[in-house]
C-alpha atoms as a PDB file:
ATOM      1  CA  UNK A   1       0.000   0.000   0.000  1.00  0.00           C
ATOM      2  CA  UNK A   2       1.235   3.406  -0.912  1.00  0.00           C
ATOM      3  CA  UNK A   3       1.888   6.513   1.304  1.00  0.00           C
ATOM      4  CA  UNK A   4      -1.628   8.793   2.435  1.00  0.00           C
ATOM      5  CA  UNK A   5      -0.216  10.937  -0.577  1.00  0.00           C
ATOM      6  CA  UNK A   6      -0.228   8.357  -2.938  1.00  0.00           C
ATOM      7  CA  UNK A   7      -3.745   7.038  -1.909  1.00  0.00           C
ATOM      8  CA  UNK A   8      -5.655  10.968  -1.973  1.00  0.00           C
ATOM      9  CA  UNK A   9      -3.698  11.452  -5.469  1.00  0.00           C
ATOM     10  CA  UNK A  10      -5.505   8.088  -6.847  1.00  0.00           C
ATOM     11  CA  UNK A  11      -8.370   9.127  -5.098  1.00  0.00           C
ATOM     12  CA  UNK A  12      -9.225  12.038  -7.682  1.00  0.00           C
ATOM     13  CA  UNK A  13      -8.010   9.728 -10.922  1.00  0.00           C
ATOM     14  CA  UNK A  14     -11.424   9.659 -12.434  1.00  0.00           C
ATOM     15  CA  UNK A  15     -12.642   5.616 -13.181  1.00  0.00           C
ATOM     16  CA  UNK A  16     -15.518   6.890 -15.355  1.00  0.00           C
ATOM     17  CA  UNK A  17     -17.336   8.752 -17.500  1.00  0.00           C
ATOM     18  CA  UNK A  18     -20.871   9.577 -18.755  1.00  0.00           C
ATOM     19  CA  UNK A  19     -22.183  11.704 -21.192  1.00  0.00           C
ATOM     20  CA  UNK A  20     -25.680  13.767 -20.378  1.00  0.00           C
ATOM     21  CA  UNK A  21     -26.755  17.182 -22.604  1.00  0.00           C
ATOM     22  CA  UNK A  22     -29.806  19.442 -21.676  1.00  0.00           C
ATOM     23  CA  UNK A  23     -31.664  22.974 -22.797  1.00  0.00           C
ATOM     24  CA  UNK A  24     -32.760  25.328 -20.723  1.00  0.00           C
ATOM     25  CA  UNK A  25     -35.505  28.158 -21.490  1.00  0.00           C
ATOM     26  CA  UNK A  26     -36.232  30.816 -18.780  1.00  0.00           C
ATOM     27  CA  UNK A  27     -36.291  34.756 -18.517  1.00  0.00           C
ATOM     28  CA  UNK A  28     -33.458  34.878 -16.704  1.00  0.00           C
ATOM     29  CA  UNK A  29     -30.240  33.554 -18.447  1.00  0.00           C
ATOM     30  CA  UNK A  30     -28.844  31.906 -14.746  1.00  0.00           C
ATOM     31  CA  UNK A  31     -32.299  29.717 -14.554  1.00  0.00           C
ATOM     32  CA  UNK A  32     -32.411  29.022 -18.334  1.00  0.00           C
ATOM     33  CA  UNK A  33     -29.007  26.934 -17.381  1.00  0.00           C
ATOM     34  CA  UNK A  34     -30.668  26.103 -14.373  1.00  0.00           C
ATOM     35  CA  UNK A  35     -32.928  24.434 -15.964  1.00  0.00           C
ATOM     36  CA  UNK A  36     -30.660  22.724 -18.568  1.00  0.00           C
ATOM     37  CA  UNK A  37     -28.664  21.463 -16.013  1.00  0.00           C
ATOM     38  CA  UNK A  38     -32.068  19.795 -15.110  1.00  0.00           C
ATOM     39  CA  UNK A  39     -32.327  18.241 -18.176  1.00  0.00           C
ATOM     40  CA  UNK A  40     -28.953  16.709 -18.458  1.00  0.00           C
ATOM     41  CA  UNK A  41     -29.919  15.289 -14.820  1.00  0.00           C
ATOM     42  CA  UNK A  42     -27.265  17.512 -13.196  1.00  0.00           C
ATOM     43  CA  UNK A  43     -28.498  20.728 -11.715  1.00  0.00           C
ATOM     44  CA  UNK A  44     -28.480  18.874  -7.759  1.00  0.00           C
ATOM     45  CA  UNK A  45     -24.223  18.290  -8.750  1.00  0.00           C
ATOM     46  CA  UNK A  46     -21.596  21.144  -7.655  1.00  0.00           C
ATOM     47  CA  UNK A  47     -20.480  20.959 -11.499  1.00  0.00           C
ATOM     48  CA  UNK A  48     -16.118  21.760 -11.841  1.00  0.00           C
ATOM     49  CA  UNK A  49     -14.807  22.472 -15.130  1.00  0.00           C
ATOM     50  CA  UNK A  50     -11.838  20.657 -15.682  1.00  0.00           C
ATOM     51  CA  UNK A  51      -9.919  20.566 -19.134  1.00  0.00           C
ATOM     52  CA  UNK A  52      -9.949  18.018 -21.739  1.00  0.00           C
ATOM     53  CA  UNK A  53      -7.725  14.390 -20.533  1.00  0.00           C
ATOM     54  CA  UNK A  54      -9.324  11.223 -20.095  1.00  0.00           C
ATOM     55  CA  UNK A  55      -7.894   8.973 -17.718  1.00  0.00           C
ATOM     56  CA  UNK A  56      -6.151   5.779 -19.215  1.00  0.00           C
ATOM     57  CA  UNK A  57      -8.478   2.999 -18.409  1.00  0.00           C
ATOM     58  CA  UNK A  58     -11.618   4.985 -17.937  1.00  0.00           C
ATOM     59  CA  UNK A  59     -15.018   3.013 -18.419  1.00  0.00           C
ATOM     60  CA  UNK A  60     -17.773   4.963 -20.333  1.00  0.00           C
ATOM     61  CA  UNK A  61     -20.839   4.014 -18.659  1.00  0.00           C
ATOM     62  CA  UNK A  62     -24.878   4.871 -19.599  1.00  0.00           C
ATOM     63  CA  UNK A  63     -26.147   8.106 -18.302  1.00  0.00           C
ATOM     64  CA  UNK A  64     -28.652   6.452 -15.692  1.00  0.00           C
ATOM     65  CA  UNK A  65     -25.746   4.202 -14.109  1.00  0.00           C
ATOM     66  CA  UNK A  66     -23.878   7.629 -13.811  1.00  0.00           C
ATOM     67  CA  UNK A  67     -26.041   9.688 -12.340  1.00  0.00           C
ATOM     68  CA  UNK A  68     -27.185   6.818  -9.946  1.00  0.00           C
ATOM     69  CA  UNK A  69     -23.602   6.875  -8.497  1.00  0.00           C
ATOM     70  CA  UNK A  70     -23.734  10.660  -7.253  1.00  0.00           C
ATOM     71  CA  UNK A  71     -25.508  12.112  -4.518  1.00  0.00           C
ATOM     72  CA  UNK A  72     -26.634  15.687  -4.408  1.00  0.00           C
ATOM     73  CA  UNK A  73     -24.149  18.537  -3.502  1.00  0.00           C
ATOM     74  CA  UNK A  74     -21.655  16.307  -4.412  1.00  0.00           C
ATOM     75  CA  UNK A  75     -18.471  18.528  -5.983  1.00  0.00           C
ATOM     76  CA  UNK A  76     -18.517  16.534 -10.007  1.00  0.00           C
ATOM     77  CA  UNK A  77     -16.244  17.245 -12.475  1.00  0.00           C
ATOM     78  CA  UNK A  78     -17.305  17.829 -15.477  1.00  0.00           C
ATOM     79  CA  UNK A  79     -15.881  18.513 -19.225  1.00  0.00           C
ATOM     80  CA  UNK A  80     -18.855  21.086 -20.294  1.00  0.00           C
ATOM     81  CA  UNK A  81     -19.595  23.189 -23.411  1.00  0.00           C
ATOM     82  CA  UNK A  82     -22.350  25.531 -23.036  1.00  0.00           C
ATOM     83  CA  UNK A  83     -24.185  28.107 -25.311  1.00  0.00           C
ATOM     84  CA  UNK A  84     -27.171  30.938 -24.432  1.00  0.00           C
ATOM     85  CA  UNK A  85     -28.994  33.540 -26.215  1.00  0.00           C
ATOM     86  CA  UNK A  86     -31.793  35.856 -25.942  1.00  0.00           C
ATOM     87  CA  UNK A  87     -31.702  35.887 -29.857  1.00  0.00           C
ATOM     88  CA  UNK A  88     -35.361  34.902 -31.582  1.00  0.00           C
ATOM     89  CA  UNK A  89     -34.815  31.917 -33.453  1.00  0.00           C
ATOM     90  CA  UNK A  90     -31.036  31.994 -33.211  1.00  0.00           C
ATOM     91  CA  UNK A  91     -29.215  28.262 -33.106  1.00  0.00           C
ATOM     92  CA  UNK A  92     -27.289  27.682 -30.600  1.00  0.00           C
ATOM     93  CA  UNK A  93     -24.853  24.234 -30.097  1.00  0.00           C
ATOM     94  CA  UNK A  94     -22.772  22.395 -27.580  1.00  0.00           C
ATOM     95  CA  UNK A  95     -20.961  19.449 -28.190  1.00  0.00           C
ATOM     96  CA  UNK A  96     -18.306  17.405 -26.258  1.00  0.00           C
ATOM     97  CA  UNK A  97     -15.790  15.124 -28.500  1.00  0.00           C
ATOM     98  CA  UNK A  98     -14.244  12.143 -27.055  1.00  0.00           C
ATOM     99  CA  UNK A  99     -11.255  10.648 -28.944  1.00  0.00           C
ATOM    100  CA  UNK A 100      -9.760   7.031 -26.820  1.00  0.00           C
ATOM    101  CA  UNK A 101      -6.595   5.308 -27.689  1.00  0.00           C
ATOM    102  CA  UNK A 102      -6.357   1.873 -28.826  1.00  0.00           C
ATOM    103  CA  UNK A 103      -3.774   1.690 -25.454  1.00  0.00           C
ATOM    104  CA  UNK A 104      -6.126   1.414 -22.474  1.00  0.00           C
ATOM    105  CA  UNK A 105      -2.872   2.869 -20.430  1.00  0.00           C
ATOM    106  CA  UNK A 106      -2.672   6.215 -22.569  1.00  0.00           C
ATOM    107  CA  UNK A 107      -5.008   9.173 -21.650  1.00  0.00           C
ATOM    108  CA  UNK A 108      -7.743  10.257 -24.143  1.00  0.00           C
ATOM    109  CA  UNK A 109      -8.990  13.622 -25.026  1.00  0.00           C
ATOM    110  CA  UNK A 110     -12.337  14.996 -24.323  1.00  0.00           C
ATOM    111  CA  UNK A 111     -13.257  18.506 -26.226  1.00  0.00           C
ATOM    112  CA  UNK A 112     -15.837  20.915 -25.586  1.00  0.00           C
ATOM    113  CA  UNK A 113     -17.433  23.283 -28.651  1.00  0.00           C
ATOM    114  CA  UNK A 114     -20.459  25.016 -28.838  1.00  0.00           C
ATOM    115  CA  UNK A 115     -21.435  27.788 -31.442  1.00  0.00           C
ATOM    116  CA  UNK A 116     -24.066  30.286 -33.303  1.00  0.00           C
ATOM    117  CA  UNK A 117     -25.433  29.005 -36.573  1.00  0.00           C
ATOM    118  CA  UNK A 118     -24.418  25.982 -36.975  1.00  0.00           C
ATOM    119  CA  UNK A 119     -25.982  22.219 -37.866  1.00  0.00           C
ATOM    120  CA  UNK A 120     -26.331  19.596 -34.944  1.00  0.00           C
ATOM    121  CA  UNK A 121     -23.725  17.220 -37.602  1.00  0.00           C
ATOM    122  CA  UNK A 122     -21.392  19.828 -37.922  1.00  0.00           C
ATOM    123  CA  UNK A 123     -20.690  21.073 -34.476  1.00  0.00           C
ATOM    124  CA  UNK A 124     -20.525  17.090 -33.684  1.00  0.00           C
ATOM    125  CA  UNK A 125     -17.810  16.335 -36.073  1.00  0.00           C
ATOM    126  CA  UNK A 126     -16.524  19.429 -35.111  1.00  0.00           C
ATOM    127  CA  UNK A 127     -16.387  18.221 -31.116  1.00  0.00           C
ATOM    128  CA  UNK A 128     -14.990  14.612 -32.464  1.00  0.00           C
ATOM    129  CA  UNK A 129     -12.023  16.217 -34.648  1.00  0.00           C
ATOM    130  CA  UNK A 130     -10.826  18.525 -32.157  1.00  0.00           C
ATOM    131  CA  UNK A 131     -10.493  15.767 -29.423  1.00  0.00           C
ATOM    132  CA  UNK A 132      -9.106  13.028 -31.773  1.00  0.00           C
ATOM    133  CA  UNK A 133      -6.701  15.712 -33.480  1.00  0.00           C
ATOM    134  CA  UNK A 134      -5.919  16.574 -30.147  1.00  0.00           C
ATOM    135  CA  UNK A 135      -5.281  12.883 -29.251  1.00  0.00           C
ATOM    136  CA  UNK A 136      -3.160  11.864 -32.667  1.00  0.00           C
ATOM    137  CA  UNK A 137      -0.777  14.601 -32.299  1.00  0.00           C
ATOM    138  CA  UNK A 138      -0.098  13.182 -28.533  1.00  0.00           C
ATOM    139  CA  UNK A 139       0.291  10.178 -30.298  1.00  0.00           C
ATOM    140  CA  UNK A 140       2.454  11.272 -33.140  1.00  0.00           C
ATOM    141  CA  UNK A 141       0.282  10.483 -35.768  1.00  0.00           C
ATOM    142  CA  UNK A 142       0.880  12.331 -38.704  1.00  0.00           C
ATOM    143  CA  UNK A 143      -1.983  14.319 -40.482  1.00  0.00           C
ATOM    144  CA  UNK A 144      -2.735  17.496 -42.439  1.00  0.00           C
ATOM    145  CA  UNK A 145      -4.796  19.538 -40.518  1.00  0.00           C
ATOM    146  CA  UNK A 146      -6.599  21.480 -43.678  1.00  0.00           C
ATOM    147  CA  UNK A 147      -7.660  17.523 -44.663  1.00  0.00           C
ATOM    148  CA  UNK A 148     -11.143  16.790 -44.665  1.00  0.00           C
ATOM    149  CA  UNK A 149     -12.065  15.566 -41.411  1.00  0.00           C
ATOM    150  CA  UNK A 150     -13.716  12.279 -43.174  1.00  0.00           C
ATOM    151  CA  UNK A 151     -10.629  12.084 -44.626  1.00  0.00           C
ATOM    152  CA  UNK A 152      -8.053  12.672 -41.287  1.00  0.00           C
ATOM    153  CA  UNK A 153     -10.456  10.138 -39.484  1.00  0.00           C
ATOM    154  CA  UNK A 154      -9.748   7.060 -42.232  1.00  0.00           C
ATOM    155  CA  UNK A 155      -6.112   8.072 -41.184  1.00  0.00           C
ATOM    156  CA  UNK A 156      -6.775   7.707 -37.515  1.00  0.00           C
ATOM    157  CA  UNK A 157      -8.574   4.758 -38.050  1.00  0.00           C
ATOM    158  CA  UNK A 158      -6.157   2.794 -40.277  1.00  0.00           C
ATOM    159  CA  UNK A 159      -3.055   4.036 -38.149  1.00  0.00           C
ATOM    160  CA  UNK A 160      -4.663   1.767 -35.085  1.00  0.00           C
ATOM    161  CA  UNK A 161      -3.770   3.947 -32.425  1.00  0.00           C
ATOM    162  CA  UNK A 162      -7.220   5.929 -32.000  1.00  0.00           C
ATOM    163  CA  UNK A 163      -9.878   3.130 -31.238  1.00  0.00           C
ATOM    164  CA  UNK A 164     -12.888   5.082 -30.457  1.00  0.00           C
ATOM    165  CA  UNK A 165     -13.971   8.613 -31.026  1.00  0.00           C
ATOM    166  CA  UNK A 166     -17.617   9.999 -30.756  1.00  0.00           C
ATOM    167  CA  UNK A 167     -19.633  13.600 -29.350  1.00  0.00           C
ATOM    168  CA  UNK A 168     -22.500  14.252 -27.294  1.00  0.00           C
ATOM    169  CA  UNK A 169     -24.454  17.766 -28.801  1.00  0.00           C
ATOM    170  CA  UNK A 170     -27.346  19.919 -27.506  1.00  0.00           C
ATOM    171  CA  UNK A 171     -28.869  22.154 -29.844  1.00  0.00           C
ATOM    172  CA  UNK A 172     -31.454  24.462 -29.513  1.00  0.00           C
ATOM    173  CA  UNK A 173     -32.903  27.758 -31.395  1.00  0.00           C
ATOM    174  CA  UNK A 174     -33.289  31.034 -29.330  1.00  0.00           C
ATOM    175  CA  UNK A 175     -36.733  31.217 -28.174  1.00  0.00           C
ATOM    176  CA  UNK A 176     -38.621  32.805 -30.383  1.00  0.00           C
ATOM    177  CA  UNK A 177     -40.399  35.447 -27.456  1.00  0.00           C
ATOM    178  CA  UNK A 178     -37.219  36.396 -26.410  1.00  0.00           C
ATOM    179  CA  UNK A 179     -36.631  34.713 -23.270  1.00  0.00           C
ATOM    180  CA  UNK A 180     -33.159  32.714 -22.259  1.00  0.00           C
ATOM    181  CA  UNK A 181     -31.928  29.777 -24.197  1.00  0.00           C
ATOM    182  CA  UNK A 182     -28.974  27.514 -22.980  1.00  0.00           C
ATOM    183  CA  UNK A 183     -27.707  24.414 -24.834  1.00  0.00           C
ATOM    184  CA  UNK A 184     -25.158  22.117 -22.538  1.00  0.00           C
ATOM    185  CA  UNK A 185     -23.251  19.432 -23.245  1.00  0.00           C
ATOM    186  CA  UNK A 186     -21.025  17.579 -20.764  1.00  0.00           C
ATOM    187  CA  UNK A 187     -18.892  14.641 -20.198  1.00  0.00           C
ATOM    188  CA  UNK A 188     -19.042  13.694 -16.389  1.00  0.00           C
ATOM    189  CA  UNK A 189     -16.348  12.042 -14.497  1.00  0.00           C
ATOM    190  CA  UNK A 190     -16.265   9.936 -11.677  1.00  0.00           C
ATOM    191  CA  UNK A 191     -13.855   8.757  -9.382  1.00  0.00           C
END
């Protein structure tokens, strides 16, 4: 058994993940993500924004499983993108991107996007290129970044390192009275 340092640092090494997404329509722009935080199932979590690693040997599990295995108030950590507007009829995205190594020891990338304008597809491939470019050039995986995406993912694929990558989006357009819209997407992980 390791030192008390060793055990709290292994403590916070996250053994999961689960992916959740929500919208959120109010008058006031804090409830609208109130209440899209309710949607994703996560409004009773104290949510912290961490940046974009995935723990080697991390275990995606469903939604329901995940959110059965927190209690509320609990501090969560969370890989979120999130998007509001007050704008009629605007579109508004957020995606997460998940890129995993076909090494269960390496660390994967999780990436978080959201925009104005765009398609549900787009702002998902989007989310998935960023995290598994972000993953290949860990890897040293060699790619032209003005490629195609379609095209840099055959290269992930056939190159055998990259063994999974998909993205979780919300998307929403601004309601059409005027009143707060929030799109959130959001990877969860737990210890």
């Amino acid at each position: 058994m390791g030192s008390g340092e060793d055990l709290l640092a292994n403590s916070f090494i996250p053994t999961k993940v689960f992916f959740t997404r929500g919208v959120g329509i109010h008058r006031q722009k804090l409830q609208s993500y109130e209440m899209a935080l309710r949607k994703a199932g996560v409004a009773h979590l104290n949510l912290v924004q961490v940046s974009s690693i995935l723990p080697p040997r991390a275990v995606i599990v469903a939604r329901s499983r995940g959110l059965n295995a927190l209690s509320p108030g609990q501090i969560t950590f969370v890989v979120q993108a999130r998007a509001d507007t007050n704008e009629p009829n605007r579109l508004c995205a957020a995606s997460v991107g998940l890129a995993r190594p076909s090494d269960p020891g390496q660390y994967g990338y999780l990436s978080e996007h959201h925009s104005f304008g765009e398609t549900k597809e787009r702002v998902s491939d989007y989310a998935e290129d960023l995290a598994a470019s972000m993953l290949a050039t860990t890897l040293g995986i060699q790619f032209d970044p003005d490629q195609d995406y379609d095209e840099r993912k055959e290269i992930f694929r056939m190159s055998g390192r990259i063994v999974n990558t998909r993205s979780i989006t919300q998307t929403a357009r601004g309601n059409k009275n005027g009143l707060w819209t929030t799109v959130v997407a959001m990877a969860v992980l737990l210890p």
